[in-house]
Protein backbone atom coordinates (compact mmCIF):
# COMPACT_ATOMS: atom_id res chain seq x y z
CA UNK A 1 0.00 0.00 0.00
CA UNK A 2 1.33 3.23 -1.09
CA UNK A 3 1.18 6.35 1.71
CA UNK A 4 -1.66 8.64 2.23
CA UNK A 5 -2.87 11.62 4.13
CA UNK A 6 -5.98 12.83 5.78
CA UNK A 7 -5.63 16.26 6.00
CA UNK A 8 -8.39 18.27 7.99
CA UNK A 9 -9.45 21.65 7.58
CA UNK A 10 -8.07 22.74 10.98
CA UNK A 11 -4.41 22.25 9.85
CA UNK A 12 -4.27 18.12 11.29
CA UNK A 13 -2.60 15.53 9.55
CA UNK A 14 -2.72 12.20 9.38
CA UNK A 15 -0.71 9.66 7.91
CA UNK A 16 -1.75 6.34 6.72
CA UNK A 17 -1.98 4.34 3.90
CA UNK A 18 -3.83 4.30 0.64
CA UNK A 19 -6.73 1.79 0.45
CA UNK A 20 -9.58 1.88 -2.11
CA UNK A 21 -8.86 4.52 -5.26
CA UNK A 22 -5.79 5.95 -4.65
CA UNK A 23 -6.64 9.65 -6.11
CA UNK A 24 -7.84 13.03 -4.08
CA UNK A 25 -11.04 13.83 -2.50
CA UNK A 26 -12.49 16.71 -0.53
CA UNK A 27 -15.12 16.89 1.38
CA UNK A 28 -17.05 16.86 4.90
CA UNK A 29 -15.36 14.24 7.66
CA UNK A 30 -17.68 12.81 9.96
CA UNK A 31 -17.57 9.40 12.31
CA UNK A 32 -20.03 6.39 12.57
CA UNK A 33 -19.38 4.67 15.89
CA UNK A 34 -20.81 1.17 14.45
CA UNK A 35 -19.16 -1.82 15.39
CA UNK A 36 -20.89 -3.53 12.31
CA UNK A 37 -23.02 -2.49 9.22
CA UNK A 38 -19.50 -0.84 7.37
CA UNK A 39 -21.61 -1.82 3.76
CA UNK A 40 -24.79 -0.14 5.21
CA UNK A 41 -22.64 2.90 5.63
CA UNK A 42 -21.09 3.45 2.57
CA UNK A 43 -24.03 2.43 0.47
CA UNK A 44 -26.65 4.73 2.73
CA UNK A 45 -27.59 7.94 0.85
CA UNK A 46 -27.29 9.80 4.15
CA UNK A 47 -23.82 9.54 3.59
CA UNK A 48 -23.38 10.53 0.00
CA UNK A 49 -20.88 13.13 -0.36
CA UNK A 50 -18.89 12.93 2.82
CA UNK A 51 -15.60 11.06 3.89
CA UNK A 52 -17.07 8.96 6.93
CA UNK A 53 -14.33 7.97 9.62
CA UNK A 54 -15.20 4.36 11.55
CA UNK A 55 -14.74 4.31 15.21
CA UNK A 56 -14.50 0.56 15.49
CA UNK A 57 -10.86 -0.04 15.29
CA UNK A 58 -11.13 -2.71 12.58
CA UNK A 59 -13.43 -2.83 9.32
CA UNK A 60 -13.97 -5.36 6.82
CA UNK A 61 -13.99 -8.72 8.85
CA UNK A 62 -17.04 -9.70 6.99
CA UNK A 63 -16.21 -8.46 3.38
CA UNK A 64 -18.62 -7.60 1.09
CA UNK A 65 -22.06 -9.17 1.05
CA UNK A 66 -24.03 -7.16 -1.74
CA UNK A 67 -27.59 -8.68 0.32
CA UNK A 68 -26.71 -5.78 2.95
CA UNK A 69 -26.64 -2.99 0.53
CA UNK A 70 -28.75 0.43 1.14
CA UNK A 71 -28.32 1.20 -2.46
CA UNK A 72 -27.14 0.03 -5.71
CA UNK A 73 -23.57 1.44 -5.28
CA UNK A 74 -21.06 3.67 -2.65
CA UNK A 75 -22.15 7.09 -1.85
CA UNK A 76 -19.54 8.23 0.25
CA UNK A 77 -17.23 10.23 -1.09
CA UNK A 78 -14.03 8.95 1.44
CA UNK A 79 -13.35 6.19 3.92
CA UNK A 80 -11.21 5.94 6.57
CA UNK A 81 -10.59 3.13 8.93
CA UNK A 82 -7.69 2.42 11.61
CA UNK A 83 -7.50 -1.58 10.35
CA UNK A 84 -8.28 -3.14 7.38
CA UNK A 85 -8.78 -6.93 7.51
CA UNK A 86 -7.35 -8.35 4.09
CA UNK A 87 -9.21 -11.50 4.60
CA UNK A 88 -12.73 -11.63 5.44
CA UNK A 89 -14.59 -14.61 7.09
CA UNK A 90 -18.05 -14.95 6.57
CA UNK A 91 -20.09 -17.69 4.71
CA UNK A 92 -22.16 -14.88 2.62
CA UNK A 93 -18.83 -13.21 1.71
CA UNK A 94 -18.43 -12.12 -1.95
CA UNK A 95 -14.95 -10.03 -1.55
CA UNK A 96 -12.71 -7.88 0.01
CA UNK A 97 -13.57 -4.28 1.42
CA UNK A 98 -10.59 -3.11 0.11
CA UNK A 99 -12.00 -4.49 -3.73
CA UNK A 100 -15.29 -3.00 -3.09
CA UNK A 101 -13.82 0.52 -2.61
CA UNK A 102 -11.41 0.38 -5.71
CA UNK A 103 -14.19 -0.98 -7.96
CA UNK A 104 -17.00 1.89 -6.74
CA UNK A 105 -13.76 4.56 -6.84
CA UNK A 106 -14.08 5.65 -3.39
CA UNK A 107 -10.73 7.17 -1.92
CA UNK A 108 -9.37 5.39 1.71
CA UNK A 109 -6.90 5.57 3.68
CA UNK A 110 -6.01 3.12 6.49
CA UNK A 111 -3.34 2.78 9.41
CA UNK A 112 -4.39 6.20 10.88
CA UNK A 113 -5.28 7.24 14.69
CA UNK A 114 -9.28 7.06 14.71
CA UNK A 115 -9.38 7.55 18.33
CA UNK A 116 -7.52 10.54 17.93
CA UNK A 117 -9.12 11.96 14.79
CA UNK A 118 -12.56 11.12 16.60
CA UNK A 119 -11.74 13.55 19.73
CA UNK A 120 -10.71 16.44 17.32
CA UNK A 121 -14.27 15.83 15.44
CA UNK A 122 -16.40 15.45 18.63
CA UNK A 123 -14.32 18.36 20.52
CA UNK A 124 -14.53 21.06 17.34
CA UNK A 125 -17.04 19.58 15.35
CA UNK A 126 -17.67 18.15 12.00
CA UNK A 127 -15.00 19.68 9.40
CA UNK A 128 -13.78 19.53 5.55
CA UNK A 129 -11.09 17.21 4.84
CA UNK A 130 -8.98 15.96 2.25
CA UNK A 131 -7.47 12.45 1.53
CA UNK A 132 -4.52 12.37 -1.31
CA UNK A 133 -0.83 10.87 -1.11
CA UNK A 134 1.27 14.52 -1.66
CA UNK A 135 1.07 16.94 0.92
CA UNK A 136 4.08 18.85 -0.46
CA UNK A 137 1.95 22.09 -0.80
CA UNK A 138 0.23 22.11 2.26
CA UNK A 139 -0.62 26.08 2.00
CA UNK A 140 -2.73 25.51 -1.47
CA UNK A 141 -4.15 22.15 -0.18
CA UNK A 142 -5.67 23.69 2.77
CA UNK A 143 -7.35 26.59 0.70
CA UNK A 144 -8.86 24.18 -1.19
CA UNK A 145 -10.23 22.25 1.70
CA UNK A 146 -11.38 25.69 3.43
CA UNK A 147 -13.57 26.64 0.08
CA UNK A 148 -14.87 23.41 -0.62
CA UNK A 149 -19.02 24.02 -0.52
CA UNK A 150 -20.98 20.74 -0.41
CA UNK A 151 -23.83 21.04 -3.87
CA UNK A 152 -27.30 20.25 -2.83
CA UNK A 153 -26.72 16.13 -2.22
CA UNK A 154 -30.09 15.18 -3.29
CA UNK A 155 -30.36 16.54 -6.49
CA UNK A 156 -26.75 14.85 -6.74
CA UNK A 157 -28.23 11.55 -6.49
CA UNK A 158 -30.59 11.13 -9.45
CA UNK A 159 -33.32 9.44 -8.01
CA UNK A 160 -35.79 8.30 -10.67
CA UNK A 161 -39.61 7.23 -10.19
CA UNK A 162 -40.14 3.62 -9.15
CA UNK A 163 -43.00 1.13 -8.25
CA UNK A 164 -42.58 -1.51 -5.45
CA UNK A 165 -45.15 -4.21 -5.48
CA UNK A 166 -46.33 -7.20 -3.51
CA UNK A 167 -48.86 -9.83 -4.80
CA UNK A 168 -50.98 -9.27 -2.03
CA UNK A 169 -50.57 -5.80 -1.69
CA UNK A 170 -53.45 -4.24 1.08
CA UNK A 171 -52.48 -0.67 1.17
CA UNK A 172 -50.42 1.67 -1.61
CA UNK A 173 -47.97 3.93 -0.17
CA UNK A 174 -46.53 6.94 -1.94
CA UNK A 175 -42.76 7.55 -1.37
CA UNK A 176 -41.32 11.30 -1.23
CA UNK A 177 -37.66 9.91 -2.11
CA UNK A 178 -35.24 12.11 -1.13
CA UNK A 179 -32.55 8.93 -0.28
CA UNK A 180 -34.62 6.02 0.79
CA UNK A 181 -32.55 3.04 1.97
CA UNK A 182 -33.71 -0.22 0.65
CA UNK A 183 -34.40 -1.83 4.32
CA UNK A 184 -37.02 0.96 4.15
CA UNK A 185 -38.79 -0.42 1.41
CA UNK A 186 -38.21 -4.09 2.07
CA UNK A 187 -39.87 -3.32 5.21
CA UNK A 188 -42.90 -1.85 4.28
CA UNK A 189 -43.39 -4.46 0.73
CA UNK A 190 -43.07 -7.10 3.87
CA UNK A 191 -45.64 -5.81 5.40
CA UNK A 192 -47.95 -6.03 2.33
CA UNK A 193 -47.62 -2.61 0.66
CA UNK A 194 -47.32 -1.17 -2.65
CA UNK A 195 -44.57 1.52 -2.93
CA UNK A 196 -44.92 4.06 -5.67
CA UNK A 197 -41.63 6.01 -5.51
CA UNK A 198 -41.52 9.33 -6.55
CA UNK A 199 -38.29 11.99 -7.15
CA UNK A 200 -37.44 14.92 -4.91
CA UNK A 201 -38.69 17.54 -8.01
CA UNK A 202 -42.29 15.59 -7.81
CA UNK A 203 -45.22 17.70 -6.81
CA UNK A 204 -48.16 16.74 -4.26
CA UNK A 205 -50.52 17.08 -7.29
CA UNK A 206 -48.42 13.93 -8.95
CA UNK A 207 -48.61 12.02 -5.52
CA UNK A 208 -52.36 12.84 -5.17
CA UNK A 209 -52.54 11.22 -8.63
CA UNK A 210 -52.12 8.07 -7.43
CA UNK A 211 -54.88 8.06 -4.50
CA UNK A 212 -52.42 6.94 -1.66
CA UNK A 213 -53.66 5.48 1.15
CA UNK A 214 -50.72 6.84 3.13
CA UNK A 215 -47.56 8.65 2.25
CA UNK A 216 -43.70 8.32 3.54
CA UNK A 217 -41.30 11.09 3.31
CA UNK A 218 -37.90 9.72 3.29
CA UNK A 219 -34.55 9.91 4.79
CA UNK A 220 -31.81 11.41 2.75
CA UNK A 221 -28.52 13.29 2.63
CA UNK A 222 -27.57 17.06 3.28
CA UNK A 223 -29.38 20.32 4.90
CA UNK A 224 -33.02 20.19 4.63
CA UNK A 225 -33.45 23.78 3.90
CA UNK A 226 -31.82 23.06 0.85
CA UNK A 227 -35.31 21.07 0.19
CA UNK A 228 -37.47 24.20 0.68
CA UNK A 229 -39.69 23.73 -2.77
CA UNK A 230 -40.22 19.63 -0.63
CA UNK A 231 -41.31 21.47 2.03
CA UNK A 232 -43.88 23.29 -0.08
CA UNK A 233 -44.99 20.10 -1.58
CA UNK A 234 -45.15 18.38 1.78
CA UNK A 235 -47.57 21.34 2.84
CA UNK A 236 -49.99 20.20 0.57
CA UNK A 237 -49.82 16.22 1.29
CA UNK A 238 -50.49 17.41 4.78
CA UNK A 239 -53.62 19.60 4.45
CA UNK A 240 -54.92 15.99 2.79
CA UNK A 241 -54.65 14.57 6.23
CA UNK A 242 -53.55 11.75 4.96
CA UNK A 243 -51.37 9.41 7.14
CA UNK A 244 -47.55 10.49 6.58
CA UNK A 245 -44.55 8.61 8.11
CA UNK A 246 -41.49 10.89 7.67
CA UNK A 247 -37.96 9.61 8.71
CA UNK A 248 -34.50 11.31 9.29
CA UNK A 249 -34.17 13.96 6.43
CA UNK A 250 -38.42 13.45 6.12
CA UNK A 251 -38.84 14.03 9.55
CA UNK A 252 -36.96 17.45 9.42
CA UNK A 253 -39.06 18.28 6.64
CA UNK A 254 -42.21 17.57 7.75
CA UNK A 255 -40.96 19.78 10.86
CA UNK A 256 -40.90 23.10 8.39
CA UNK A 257 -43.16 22.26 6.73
CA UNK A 258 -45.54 22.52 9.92
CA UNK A 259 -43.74 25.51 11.00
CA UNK A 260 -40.50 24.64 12.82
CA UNK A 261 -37.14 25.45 12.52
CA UNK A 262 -33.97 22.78 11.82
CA UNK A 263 -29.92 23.43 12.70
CA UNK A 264 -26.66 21.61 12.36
CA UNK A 265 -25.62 19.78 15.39
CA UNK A 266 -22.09 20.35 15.92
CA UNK A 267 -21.03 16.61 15.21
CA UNK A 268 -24.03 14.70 14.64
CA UNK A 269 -25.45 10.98 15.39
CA UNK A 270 -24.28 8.46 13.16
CA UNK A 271 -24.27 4.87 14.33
CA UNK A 272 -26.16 1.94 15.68
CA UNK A 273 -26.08 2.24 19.28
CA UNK A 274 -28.04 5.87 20.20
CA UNK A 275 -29.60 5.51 23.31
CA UNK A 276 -33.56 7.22 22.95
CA UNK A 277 -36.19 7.80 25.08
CA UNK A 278 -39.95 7.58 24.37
CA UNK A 279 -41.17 10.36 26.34
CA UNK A 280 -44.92 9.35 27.12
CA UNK A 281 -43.37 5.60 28.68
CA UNK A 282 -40.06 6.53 29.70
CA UNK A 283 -38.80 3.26 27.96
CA UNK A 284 -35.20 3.75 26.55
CA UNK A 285 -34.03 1.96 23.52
CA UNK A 286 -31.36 1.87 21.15
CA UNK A 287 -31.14 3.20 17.90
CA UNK A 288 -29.99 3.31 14.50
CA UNK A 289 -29.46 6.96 13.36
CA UNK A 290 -27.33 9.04 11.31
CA UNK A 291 -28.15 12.44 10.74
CA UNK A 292 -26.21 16.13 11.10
CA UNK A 293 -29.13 18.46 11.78
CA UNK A 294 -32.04 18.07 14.04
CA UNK A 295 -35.61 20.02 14.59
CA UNK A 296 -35.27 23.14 17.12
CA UNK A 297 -37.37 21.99 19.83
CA UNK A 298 -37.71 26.04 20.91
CA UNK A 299 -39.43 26.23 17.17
CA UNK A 300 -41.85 23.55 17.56
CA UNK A 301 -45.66 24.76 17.86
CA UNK A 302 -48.51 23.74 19.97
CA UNK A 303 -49.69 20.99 17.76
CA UNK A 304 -46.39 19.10 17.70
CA UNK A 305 -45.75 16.45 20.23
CA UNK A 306 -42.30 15.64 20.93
CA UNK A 307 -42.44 11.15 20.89
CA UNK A 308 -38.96 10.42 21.50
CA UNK A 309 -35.82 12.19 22.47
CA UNK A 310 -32.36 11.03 22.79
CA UNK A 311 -31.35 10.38 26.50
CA UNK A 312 -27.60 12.17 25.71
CA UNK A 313 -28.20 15.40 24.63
CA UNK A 314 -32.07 15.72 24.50
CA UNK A 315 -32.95 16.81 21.14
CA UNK A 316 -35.33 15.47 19.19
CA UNK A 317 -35.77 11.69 17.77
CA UNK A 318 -39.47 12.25 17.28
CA UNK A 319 -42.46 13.78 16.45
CA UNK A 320 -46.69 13.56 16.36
CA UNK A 321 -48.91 15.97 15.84
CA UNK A 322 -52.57 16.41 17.43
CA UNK A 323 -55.51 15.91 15.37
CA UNK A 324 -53.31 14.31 12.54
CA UNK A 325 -52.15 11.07 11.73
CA UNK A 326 -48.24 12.15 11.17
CA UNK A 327 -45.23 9.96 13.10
CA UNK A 328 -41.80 11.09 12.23
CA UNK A 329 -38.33 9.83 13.49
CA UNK A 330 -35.17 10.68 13.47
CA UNK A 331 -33.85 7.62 13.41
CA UNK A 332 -34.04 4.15 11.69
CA UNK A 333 -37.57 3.08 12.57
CA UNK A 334 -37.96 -0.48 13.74
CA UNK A 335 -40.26 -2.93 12.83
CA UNK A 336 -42.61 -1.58 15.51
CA UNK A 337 -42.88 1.45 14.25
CA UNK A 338 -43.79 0.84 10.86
CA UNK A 339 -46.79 -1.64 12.36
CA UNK A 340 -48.33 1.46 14.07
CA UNK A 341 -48.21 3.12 10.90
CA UNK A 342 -50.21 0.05 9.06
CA UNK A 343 -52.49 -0.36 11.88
CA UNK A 344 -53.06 3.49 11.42
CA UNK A 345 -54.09 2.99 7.82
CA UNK A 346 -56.32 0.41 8.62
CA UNK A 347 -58.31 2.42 11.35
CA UNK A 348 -58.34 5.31 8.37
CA UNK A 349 -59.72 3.17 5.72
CA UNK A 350 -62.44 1.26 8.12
CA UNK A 351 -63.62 4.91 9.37
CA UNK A 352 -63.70 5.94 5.57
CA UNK A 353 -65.65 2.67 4.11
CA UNK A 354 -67.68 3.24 7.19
């Protein structure tokens, strides 16, 4: 392995070695403290555009099993890990990491400090960085890390209109895409549903079109105020009072578009073991999130209920709103979740054949 550099915006550098494409890449660093789920990570459209730094000190045990997949292909735009493994064990294993990042052309680097380059990310926050392998003009290197501006990430990622279907289909669900993971979809096909999945430029009168029965607004990468003509959409599917399930980016969305405001958090959540509080039980689980703005609990109005928090920091994991059937997380949704949300379009189609 040749050498390599991770160069952060705040002057730090770190030196490791090349894995993946060995080439240049700039963009925003930010850390997933997953022990597992490496292939969920770099295939999650959450992540698309950003160089995403593992905590767990050793990645790619378990190769590549294409099965686990949130997309068709990468959408990070850098890796870094502190150990590679070389050679994977696991009876559904189709290849090496290391392959699967030099055949989807995302940059790596390997053999660094994690630990260390976690601390400077948790203590000053999410930053631009830079992996390459010359660092001989560090003065012009920086300057372009310092000016690199993130485009708007979801119209980056091309998302075309798709149907979903299961042969015994009992409900159709329309799909705001903005980013959708595929264990979204699987999910909600397995619990007999018929997706119709429709692009971030759709309108509410294209979604109407279709006479949902209830309507998902989807995780996805990036600010959501860069989504503002959505959140005009989403106004619209809401006046309907139709049942909406928003998640992660959706459930930001759905936030403005009922009023509230959204920030950056100065780090984010991204990983698989977020400890989250549902606030009318007090039960604490943990959660799959990853996410690097949240709703402004200070901007919420008097119709929105706040479900869920997380138990570390206290924002917001989760909303409802009175007199409407709208659920929204922050997080990865489990199975539960998704049930309340059929069981609520099954009360909303008996009251309407009634």
């Amino acid at each position: 392995m040749s050498k390599a550099y991770l160069i952060l915006e705040n002057g730090k550098v770190f030196e490791g070695k090349a894995m993946g494409k060995v080439g240049e890449t700039i963009a925003e660093v930010v850390f997933n403290t997953g022990m597992v789920g490496y292939l969920e990570t770099l295939t999650d459209c959450n992540n698309y555009g950003q160089i995403v730094v593992q905590t767990f000190p050793m990645c790619g045990n378990y190769g590549v099993i294409s099965e686990d997949f949130e997309s068709n292909k990468a959408k990070a735009a850098g890796f870094v890990v502190r150990e590679i493994c070389e050679v994977p064990s696991n009876f559904r294993c189709e290849g090496t990491l290391d392959s699967y990042l030099k055949e989807q052309g995302v940059v790596g680097i390997c053999g660094i400090d994690t630990r260390a380059l976690t601390r400077i990310l948790r203590e000053e926050g999410s930053m631009n960085g830079m992996i390459c392998g010359d660092i001989s003009d560090m003065d012009k290197l920086l300057c372009k890390i310092k000016q690199h501006m993130p485009s708007n990430p979801v119209k980056n990622l091309d998302i075309k209109n798709e149907v979903f279907t299961h042969p015994l289909s009992k409900f159709k669900l329309a799909l705001f895409n903005f980013g959708c993971g595929k264990s979204v979809i699987n999910t909600f096909t397995e619990l007999d549903c018929d997706i119709h999945s429709f692009s971030p430029d759709s309108t509410a009168e294209d979604i109407f079109a279709i006479n949902p029965d209830g309507i998902i607004i989807s995780d996805g990468p990036g600010d959501p105020k860069d989504c503002m003509e959505a959140v005009s959409q989403i106004k619209k599917l809401i006046n309907k009072k139709i049942p909406m399930f928003g998640i992660g980016l959706g459930h930001q969305l759905i936030a403005l578009a009922k009023g509230a405001d959204t920030y950056k958090l100065h780090y984010g959540h991204r990983g698989s073991s977020g400890p989250c509080k549902n606030t009318e039980n007090g039960v604490l689980s943990i959660i799959t999130q990853n996410h690097g703005y949240c709703v402004d609990r200070s901007s919420l109005n008097s119709d929105a209920i706040v479900a869920y928090e997380n138990a570390n920091d206290k924002t917001i994991e989760g909303l409802k709103y009175k007199n409407e059937p709208i659920f929204t997380y922050q997080f990865r949704p489990e199975k539960a979740q998704y049930e309340k949300f059929i069981e609520t379009l099954k009360e909303v189609n008996f009251n309407a054949v009634k």
